[in-house]
PDB file of N, CA and C in Angstrom:
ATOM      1  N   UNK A   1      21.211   8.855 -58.804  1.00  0.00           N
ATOM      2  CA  UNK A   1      22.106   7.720 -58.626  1.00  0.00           C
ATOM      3  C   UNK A   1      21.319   6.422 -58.809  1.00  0.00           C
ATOM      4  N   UNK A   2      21.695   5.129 -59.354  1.00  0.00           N
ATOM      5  CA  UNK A   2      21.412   4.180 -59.729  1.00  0.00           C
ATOM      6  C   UNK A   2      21.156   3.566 -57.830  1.00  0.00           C
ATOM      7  N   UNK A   3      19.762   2.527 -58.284  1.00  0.00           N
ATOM      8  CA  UNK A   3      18.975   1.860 -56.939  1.00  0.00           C
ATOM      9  C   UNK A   3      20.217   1.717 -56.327  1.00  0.00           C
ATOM     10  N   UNK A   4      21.191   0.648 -56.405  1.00  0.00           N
ATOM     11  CA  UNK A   4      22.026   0.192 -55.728  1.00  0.00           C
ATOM     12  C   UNK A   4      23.442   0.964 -55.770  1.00  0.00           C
ATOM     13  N   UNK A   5      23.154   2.031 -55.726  1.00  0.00           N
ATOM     14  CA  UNK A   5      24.800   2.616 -55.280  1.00  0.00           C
ATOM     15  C   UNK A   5      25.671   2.462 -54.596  1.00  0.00           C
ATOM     16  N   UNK A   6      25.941   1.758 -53.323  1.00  0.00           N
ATOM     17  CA  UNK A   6      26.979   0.782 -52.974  1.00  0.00           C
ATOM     18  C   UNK A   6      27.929   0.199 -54.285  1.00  0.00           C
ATOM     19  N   UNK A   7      26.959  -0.894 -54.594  1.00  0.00           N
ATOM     20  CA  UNK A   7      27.204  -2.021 -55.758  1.00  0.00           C
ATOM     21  C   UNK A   7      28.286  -1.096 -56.709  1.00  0.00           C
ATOM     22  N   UNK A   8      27.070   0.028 -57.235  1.00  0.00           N
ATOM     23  CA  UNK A   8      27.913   0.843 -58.805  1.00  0.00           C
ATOM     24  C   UNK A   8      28.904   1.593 -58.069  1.00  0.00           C
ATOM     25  N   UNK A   9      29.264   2.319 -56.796  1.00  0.00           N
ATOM     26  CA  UNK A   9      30.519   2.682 -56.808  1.00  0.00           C
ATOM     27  C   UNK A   9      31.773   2.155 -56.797  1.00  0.00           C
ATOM     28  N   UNK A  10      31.713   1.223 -55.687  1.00  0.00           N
ATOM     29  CA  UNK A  10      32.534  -0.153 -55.632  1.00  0.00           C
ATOM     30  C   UNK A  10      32.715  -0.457 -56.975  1.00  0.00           C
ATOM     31  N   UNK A  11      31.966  -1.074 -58.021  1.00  0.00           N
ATOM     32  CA  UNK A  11      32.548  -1.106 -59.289  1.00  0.00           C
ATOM     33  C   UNK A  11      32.934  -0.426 -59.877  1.00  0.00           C
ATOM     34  N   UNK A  12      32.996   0.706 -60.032  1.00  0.00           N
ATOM     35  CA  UNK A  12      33.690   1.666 -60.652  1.00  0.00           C
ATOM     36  C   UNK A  12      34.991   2.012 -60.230  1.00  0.00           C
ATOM     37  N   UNK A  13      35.168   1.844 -58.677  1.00  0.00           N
ATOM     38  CA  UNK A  13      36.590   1.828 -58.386  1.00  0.00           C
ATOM     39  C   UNK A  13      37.317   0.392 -58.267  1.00  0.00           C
ATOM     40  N   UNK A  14      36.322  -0.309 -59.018  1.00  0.00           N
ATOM     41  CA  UNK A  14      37.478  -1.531 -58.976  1.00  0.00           C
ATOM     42  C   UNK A  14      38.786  -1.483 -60.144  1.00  0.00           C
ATOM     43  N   UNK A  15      38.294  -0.678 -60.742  1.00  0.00           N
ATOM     44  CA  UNK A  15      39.717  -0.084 -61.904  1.00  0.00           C
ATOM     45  C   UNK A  15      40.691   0.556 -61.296  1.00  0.00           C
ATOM     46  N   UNK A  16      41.810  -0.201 -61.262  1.00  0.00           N
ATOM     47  CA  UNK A  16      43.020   0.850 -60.872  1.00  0.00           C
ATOM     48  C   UNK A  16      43.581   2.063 -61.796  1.00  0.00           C
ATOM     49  N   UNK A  17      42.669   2.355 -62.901  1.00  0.00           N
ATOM     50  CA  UNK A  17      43.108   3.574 -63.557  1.00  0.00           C
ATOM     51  C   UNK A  17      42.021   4.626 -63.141  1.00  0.00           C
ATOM     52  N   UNK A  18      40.766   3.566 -62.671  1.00  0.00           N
ATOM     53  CA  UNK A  18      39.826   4.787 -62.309  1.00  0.00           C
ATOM     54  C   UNK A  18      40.068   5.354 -60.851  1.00  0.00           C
ATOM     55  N   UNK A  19      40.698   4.649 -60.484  1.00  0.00           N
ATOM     56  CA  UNK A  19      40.990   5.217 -58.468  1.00  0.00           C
ATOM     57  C   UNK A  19      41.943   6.318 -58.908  1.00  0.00           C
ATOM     58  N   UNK A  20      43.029   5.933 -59.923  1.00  0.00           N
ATOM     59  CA  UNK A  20      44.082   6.732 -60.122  1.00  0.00           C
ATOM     60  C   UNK A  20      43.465   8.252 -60.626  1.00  0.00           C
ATOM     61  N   UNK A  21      42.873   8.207 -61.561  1.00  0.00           N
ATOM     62  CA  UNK A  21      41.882   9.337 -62.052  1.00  0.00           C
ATOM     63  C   UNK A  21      41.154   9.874 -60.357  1.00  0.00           C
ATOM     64  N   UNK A  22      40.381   9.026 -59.991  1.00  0.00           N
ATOM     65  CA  UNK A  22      39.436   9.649 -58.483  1.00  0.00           C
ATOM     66  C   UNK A  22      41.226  10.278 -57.402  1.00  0.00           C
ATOM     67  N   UNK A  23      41.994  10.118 -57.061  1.00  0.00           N
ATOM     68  CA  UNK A  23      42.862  10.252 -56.808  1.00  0.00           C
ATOM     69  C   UNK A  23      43.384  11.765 -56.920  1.00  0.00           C
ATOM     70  N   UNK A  24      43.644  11.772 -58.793  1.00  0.00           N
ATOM     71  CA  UNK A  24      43.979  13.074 -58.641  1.00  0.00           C
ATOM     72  C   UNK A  24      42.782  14.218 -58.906  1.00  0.00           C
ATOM     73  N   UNK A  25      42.037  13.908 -58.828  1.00  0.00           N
ATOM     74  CA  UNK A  25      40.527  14.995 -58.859  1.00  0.00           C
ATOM     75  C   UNK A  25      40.168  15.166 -57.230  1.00  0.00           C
ATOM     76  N   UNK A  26      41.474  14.177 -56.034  1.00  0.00           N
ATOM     77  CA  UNK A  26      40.807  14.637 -55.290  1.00  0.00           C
ATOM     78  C   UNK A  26      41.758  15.778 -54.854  1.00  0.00           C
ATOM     79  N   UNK A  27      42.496  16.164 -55.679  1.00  0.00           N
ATOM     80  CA  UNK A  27      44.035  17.256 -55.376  1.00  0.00           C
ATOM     81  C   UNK A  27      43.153  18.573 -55.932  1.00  0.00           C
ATOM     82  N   UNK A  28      42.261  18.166 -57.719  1.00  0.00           N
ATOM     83  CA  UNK A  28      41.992  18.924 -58.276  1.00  0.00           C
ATOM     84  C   UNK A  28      41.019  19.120 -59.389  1.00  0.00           C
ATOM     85  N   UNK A  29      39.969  19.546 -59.710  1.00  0.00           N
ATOM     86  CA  UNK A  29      39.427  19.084 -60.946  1.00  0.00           C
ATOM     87  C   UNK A  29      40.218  19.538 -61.486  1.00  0.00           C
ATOM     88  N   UNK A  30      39.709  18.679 -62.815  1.00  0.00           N
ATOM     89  CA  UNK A  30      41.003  18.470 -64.430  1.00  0.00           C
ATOM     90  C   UNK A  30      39.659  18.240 -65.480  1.00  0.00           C
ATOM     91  N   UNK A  31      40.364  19.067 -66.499  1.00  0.00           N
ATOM     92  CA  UNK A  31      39.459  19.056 -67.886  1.00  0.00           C
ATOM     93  C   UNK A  31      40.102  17.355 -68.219  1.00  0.00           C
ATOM     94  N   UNK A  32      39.475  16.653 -69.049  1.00  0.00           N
ATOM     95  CA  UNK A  32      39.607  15.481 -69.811  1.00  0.00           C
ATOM     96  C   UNK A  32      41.207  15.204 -69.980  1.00  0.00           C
ATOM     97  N   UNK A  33      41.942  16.283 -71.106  1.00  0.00           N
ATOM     98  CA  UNK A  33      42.673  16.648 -71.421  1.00  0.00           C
ATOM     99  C   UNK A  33      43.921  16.057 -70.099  1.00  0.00           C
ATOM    100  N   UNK A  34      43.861  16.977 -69.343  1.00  0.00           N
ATOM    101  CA  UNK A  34      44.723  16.749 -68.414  1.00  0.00           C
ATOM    102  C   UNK A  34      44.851  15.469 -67.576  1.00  0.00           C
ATOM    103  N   UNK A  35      43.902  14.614 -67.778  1.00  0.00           N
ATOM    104  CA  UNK A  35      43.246  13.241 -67.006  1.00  0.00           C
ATOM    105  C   UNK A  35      43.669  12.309 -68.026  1.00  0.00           C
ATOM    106  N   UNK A  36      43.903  12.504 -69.418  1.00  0.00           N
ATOM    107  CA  UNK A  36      44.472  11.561 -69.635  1.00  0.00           C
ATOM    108  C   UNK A  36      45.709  11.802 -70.118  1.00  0.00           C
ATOM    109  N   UNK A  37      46.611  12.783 -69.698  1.00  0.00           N
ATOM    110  CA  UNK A  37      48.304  13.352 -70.124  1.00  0.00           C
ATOM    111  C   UNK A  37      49.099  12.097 -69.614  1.00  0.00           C
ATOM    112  N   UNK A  38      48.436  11.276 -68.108  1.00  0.00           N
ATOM    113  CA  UNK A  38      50.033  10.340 -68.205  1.00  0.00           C
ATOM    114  C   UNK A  38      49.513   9.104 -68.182  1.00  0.00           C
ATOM    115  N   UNK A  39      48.182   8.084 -69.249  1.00  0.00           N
ATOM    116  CA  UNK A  39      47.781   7.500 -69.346  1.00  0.00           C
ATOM    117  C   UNK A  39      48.667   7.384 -70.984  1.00  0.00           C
ATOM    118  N   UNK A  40      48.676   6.011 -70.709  1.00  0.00           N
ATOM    119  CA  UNK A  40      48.921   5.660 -72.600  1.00  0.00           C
ATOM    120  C   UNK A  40      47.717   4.957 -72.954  1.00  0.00           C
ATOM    121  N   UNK A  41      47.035   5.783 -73.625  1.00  0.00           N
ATOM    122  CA  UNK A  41      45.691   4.667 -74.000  1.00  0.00           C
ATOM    123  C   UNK A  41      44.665   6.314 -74.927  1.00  0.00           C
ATOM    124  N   UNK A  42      44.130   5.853 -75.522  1.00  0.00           N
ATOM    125  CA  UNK A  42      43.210   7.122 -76.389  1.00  0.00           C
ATOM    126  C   UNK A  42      42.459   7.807 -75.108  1.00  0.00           C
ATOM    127  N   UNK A  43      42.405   8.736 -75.626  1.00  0.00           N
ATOM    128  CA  UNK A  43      41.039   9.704 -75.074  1.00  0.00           C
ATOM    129  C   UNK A  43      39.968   9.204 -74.974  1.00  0.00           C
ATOM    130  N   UNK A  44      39.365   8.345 -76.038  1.00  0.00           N
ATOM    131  CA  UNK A  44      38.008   7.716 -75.899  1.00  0.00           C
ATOM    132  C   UNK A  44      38.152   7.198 -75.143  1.00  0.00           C
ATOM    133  N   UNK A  45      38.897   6.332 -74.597  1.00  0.00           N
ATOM    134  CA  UNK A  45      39.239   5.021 -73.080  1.00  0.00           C
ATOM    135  C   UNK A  45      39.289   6.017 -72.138  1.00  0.00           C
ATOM    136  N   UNK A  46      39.824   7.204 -71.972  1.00  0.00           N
ATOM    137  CA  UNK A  46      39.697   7.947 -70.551  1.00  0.00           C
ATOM    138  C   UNK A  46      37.932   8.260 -70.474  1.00  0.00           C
ATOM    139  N   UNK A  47      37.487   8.732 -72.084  1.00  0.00           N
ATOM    140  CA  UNK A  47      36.299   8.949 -71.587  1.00  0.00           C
ATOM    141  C   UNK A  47      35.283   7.854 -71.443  1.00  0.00           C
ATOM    142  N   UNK A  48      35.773   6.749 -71.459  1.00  0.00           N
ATOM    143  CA  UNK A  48      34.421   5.628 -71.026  1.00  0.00           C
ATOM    144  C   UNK A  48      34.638   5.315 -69.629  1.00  0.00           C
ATOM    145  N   UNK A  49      35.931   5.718 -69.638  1.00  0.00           N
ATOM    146  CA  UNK A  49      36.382   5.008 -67.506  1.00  0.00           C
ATOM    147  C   UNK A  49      35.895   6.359 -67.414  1.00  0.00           C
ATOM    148  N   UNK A  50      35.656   7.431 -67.608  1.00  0.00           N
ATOM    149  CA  UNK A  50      34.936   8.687 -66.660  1.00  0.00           C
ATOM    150  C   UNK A  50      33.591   8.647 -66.795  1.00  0.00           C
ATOM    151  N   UNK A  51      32.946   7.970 -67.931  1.00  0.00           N
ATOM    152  CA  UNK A  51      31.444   7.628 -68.235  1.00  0.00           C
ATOM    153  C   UNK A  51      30.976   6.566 -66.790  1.00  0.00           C
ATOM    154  N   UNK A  52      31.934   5.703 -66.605  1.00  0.00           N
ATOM    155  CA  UNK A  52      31.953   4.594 -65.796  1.00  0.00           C
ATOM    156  C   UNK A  52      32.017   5.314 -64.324  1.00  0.00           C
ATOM    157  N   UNK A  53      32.891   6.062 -64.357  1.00  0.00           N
ATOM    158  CA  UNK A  53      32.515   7.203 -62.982  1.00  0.00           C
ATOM    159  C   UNK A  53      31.379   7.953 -62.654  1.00  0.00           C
ATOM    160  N   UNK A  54      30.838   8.768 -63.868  1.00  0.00           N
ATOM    161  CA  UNK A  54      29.954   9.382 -63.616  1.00  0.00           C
ATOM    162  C   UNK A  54      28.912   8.901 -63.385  1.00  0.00           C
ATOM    163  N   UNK A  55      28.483   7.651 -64.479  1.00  0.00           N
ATOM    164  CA  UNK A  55      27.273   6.808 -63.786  1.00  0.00           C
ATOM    165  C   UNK A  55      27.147   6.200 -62.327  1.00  0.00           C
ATOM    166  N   UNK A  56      28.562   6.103 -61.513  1.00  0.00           N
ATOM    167  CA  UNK A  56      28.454   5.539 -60.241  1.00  0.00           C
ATOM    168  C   UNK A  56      28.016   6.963 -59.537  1.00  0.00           C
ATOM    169  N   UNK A  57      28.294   7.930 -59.867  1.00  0.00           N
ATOM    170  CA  UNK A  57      27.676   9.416 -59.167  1.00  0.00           C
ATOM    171  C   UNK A  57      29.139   9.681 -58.800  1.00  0.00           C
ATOM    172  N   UNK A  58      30.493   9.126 -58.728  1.00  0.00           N
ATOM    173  CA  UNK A  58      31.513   9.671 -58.174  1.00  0.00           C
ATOM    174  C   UNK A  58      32.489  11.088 -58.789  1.00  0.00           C
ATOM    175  N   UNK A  59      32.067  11.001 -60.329  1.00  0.00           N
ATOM    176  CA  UNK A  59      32.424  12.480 -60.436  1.00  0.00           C
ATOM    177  C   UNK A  59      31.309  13.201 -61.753  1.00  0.00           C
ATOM    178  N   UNK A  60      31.370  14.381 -62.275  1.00  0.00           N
ATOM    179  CA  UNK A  60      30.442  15.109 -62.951  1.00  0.00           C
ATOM    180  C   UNK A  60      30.924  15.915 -63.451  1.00  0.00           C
ATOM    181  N   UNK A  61      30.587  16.254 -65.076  1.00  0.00           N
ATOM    182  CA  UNK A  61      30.703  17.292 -65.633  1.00  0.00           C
ATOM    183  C   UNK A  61      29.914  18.268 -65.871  1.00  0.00           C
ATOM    184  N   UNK A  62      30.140  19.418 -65.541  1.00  0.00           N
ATOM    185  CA  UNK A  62      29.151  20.534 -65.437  1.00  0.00           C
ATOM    186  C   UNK A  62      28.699  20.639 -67.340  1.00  0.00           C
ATOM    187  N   UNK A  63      27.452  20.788 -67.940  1.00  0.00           N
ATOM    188  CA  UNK A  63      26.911  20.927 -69.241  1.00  0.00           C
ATOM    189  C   UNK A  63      27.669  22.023 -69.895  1.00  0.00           C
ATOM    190  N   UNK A  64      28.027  22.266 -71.141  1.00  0.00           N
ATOM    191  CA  UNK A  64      29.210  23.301 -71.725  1.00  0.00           C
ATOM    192  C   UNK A  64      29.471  22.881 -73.008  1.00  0.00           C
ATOM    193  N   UNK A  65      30.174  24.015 -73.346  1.00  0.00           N
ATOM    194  CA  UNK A  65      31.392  23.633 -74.320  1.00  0.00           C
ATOM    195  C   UNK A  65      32.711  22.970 -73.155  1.00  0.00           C
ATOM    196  N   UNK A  66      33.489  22.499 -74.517  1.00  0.00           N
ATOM    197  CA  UNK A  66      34.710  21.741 -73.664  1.00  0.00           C
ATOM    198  C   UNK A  66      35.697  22.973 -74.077  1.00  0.00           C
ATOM    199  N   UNK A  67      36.601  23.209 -73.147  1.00  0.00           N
ATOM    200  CA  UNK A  67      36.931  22.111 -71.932  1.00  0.00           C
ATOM    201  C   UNK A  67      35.742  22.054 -70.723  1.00  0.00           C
ATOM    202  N   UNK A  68      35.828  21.226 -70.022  1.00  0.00           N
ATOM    203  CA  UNK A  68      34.881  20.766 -69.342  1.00  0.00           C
ATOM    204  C   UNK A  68      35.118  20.455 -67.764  1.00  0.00           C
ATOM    205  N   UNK A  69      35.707  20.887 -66.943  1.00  0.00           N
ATOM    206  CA  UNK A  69      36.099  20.304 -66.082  1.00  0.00           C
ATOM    207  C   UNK A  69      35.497  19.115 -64.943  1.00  0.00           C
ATOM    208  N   UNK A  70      36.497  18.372 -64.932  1.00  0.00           N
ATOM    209  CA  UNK A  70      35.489  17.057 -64.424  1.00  0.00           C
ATOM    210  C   UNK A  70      35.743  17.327 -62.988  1.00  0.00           C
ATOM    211  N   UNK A  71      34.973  16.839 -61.922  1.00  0.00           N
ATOM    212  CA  UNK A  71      34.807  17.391 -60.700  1.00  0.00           C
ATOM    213  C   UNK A  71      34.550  16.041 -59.579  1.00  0.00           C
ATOM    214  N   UNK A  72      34.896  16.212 -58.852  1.00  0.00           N
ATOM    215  CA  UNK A  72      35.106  14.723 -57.491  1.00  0.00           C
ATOM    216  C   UNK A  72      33.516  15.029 -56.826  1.00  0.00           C
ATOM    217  N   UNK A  73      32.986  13.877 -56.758  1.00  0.00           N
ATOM    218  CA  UNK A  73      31.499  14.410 -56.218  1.00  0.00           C
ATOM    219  C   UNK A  73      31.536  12.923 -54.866  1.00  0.00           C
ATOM    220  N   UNK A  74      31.801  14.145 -53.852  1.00  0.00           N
ATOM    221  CA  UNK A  74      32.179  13.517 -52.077  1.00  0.00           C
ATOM    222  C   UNK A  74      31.239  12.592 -51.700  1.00  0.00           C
ATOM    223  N   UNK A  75      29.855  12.632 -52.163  1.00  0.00           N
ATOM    224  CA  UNK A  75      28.597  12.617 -52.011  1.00  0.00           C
ATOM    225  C   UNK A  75      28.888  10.922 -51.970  1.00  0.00           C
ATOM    226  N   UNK A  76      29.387  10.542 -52.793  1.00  0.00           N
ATOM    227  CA  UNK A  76      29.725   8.836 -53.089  1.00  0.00           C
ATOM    228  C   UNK A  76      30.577   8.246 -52.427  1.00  0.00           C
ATOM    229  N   UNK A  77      31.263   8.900 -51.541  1.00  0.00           N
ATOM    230  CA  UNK A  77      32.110   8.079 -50.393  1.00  0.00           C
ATOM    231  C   UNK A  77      31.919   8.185 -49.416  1.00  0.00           C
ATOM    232  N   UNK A  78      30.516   9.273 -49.218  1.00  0.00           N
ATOM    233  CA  UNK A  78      29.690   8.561 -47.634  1.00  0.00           C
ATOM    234  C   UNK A  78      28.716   7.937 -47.732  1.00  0.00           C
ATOM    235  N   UNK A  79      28.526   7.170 -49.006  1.00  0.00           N
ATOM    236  CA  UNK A  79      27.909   5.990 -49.226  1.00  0.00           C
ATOM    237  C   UNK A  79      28.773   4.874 -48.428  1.00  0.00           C
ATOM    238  N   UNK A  80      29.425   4.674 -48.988  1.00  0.00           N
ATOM    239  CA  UNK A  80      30.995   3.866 -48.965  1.00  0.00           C
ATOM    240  C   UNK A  80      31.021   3.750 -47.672  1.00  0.00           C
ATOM    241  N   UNK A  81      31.803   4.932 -46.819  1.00  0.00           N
ATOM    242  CA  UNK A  81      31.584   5.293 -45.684  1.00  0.00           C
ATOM    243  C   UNK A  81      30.929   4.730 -44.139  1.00  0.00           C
ATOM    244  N   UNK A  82      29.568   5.202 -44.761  1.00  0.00           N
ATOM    245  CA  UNK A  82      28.615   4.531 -43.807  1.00  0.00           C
ATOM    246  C   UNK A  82      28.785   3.065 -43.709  1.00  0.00           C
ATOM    247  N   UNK A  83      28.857   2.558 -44.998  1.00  0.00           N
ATOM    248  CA  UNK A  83      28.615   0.661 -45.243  1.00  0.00           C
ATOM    249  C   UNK A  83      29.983   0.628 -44.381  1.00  0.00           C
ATOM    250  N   UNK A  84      31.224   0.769 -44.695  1.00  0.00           N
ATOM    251  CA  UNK A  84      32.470   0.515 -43.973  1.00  0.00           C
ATOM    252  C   UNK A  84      32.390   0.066 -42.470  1.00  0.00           C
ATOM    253  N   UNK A  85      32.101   1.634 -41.815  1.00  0.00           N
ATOM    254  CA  UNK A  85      31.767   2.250 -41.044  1.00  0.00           C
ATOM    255  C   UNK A  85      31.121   1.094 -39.815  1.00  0.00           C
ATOM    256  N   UNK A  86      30.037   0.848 -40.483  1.00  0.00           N
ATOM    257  CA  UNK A  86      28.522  -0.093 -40.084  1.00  0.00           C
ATOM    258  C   UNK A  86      29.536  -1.371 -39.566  1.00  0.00           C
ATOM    259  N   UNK A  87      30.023  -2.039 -40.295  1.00  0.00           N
ATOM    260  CA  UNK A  87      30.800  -3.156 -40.113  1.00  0.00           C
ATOM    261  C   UNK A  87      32.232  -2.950 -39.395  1.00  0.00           C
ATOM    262  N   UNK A  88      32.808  -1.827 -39.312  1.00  0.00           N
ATOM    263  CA  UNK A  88      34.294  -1.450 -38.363  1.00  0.00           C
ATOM    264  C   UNK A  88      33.514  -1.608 -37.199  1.00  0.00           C
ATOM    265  N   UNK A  89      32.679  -1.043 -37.103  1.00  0.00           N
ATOM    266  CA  UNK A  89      31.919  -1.037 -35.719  1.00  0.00           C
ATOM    267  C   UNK A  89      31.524  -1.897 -34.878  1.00  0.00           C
ATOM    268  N   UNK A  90      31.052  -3.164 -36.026  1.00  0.00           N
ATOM    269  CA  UNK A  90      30.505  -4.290 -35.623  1.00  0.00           C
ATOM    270  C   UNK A  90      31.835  -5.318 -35.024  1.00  0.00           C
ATOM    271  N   UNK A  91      32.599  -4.678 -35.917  1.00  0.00           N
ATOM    272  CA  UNK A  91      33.946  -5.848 -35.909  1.00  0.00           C
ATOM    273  C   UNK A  91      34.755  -5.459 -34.598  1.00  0.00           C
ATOM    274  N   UNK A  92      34.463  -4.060 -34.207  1.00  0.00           N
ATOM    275  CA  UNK A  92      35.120  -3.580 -32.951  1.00  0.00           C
ATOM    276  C   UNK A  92      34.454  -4.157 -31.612  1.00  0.00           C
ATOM    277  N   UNK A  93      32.990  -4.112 -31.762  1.00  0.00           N
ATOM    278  CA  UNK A  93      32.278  -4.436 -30.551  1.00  0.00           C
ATOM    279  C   UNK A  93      32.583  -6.178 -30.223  1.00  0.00           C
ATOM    280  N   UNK A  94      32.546  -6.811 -31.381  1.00  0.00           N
ATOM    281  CA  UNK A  94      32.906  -8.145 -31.147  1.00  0.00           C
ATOM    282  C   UNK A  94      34.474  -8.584 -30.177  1.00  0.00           C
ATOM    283  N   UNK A  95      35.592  -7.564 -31.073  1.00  0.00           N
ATOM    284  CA  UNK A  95      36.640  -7.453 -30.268  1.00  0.00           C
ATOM    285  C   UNK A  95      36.762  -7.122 -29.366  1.00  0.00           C
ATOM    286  N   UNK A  96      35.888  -6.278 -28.725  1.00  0.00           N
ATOM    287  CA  UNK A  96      35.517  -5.557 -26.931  1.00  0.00           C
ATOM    288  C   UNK A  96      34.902  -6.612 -26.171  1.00  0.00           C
ATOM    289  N   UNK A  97      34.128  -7.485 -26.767  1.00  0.00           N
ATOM    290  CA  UNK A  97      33.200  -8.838 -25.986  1.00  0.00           C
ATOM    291  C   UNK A  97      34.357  -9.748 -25.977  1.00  0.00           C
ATOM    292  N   UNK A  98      35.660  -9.734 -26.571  1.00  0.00           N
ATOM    293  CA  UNK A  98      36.602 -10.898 -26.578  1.00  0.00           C
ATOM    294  C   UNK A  98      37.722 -10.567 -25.554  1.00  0.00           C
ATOM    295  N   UNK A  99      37.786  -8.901 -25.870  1.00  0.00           N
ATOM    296  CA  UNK A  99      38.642  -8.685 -24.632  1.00  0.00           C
ATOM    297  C   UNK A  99      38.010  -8.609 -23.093  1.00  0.00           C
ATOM    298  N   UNK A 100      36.733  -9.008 -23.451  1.00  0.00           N
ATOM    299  CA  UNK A 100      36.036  -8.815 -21.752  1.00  0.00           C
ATOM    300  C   UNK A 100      36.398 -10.377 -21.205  1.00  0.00           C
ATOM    301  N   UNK A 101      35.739 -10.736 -22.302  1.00  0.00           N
ATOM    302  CA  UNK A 101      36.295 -12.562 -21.647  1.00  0.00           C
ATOM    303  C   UNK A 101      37.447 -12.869 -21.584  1.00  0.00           C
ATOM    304  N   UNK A 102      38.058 -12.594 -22.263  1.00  0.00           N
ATOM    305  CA  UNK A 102      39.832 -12.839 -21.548  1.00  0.00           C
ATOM    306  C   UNK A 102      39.907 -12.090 -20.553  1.00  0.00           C
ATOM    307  N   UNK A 103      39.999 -10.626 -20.384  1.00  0.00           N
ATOM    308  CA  UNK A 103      40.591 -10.628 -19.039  1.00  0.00           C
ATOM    309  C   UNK A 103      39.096 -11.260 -17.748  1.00  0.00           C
ATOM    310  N   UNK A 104      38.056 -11.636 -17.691  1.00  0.00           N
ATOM    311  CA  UNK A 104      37.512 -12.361 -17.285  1.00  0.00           C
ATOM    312  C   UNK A 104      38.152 -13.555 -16.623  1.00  0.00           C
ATOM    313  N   UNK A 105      38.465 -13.938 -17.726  1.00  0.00           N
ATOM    314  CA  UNK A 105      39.116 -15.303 -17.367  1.00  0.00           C
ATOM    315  C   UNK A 105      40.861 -15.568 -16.927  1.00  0.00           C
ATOM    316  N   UNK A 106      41.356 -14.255 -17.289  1.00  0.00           N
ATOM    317  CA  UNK A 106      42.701 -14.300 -16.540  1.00  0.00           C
ATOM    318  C   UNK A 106      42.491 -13.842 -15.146  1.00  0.00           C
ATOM    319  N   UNK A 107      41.111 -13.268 -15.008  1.00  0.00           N
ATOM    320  CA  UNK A 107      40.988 -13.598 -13.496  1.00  0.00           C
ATOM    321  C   UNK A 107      40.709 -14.303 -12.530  1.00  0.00           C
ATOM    322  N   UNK A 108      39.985 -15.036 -13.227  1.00  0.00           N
ATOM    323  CA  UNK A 108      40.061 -16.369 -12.966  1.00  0.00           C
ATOM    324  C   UNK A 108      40.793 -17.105 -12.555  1.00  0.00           C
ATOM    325  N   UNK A 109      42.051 -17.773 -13.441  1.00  0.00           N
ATOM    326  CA  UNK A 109      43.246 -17.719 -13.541  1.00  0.00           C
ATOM    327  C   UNK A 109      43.905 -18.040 -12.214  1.00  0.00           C
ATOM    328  N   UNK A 110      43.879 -16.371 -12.281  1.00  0.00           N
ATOM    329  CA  UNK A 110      44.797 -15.808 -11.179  1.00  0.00           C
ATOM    330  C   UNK A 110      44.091 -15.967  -9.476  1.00  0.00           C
ATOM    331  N   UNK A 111      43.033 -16.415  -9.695  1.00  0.00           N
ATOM    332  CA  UNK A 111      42.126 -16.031  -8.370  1.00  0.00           C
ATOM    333  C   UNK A 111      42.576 -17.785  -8.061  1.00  0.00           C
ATOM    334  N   UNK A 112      42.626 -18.841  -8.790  1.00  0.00           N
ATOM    335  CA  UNK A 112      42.979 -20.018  -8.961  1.00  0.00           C
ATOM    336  C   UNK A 112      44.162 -20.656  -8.515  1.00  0.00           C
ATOM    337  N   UNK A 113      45.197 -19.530  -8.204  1.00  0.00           N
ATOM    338  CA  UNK A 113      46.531 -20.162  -8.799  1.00  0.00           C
ATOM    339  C   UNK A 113      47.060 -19.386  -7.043  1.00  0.00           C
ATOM    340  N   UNK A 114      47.696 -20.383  -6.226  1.00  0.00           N
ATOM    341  CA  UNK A 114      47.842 -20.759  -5.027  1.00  0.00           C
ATOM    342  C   UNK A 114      48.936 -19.199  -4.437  1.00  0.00           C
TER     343      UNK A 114
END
C-alpha cells in the first residue's frame, strides 16, 4: 500500500461510481464484466476507476486469465476506521466534559434558587 493510505483511500472513494462499484463487491465479487453491466460508460472507464481502487489497496485481482474476479479487500476500511474512530472518540469525550459542566452548574442553579 502506498506511504499515505488514509490520503489514497479516501480518494478513491471520493467517486460516487467508485463507492457504487465498492458497494456491490461488498454483496459480492464480480468479474469486470458484471461491474460495469449498469454503468453507461466503456469498459476501459470501469477499468481505470478499478485501477484507481486497486492502487488505494481497496480491492484486487487475483493474476489469471480473464474473467477475473475482482474482490473487496476489508483491510482498507480499518484504515479508515481507526482514523474515524480516533476522532468519534475525541468528539465524545469533549461532549462528556460539557455534559459534566452543565449538570455542574444546574446544580448550582438549583442549590441558589430560594
Amino acid at each position: 500500500m502506498p506511504p499515505d493510505t488514509l490520503s489514497t483511500v479516501f480518494a478513491a472513494l471520493a467517486d460516487p461510481t467508485r463507492r457504487d462499484i465498492v458497494a456491490r463487491l461488498s454483496v459480492s465479487d464480480a468479474t469486470v464484466n458484471q461491474l460495469a453491466e449498469p454503468y453507461r460508460m466503456s469498459l476501459q472507464a470501469v477499468y481505470k476507476h478499478l485501477r484507481i481502487l486497486e492502487n488505494a489497496g481497496v480491492v484486487s485481482r487475483l493474476p489469471g486469465p480473464q474473467p477475473r474476479p475482482v474482490h473487496l479487500e476489508i483491510e482498507a476500511f480499518d484504515v479508515m476506521n481507526e482514523w474515524i474512530e480516533r476522532y468519534r472518540r475525541q468528539a465524545e469525550e469533549r461532549y462528556q466534559r460539557l455534559d459534566r459542566l452543565l449538570a455542574t452548574m444546574n446544580e448550582t442553579d438549583e442549590e441558589d434558587q430560594p
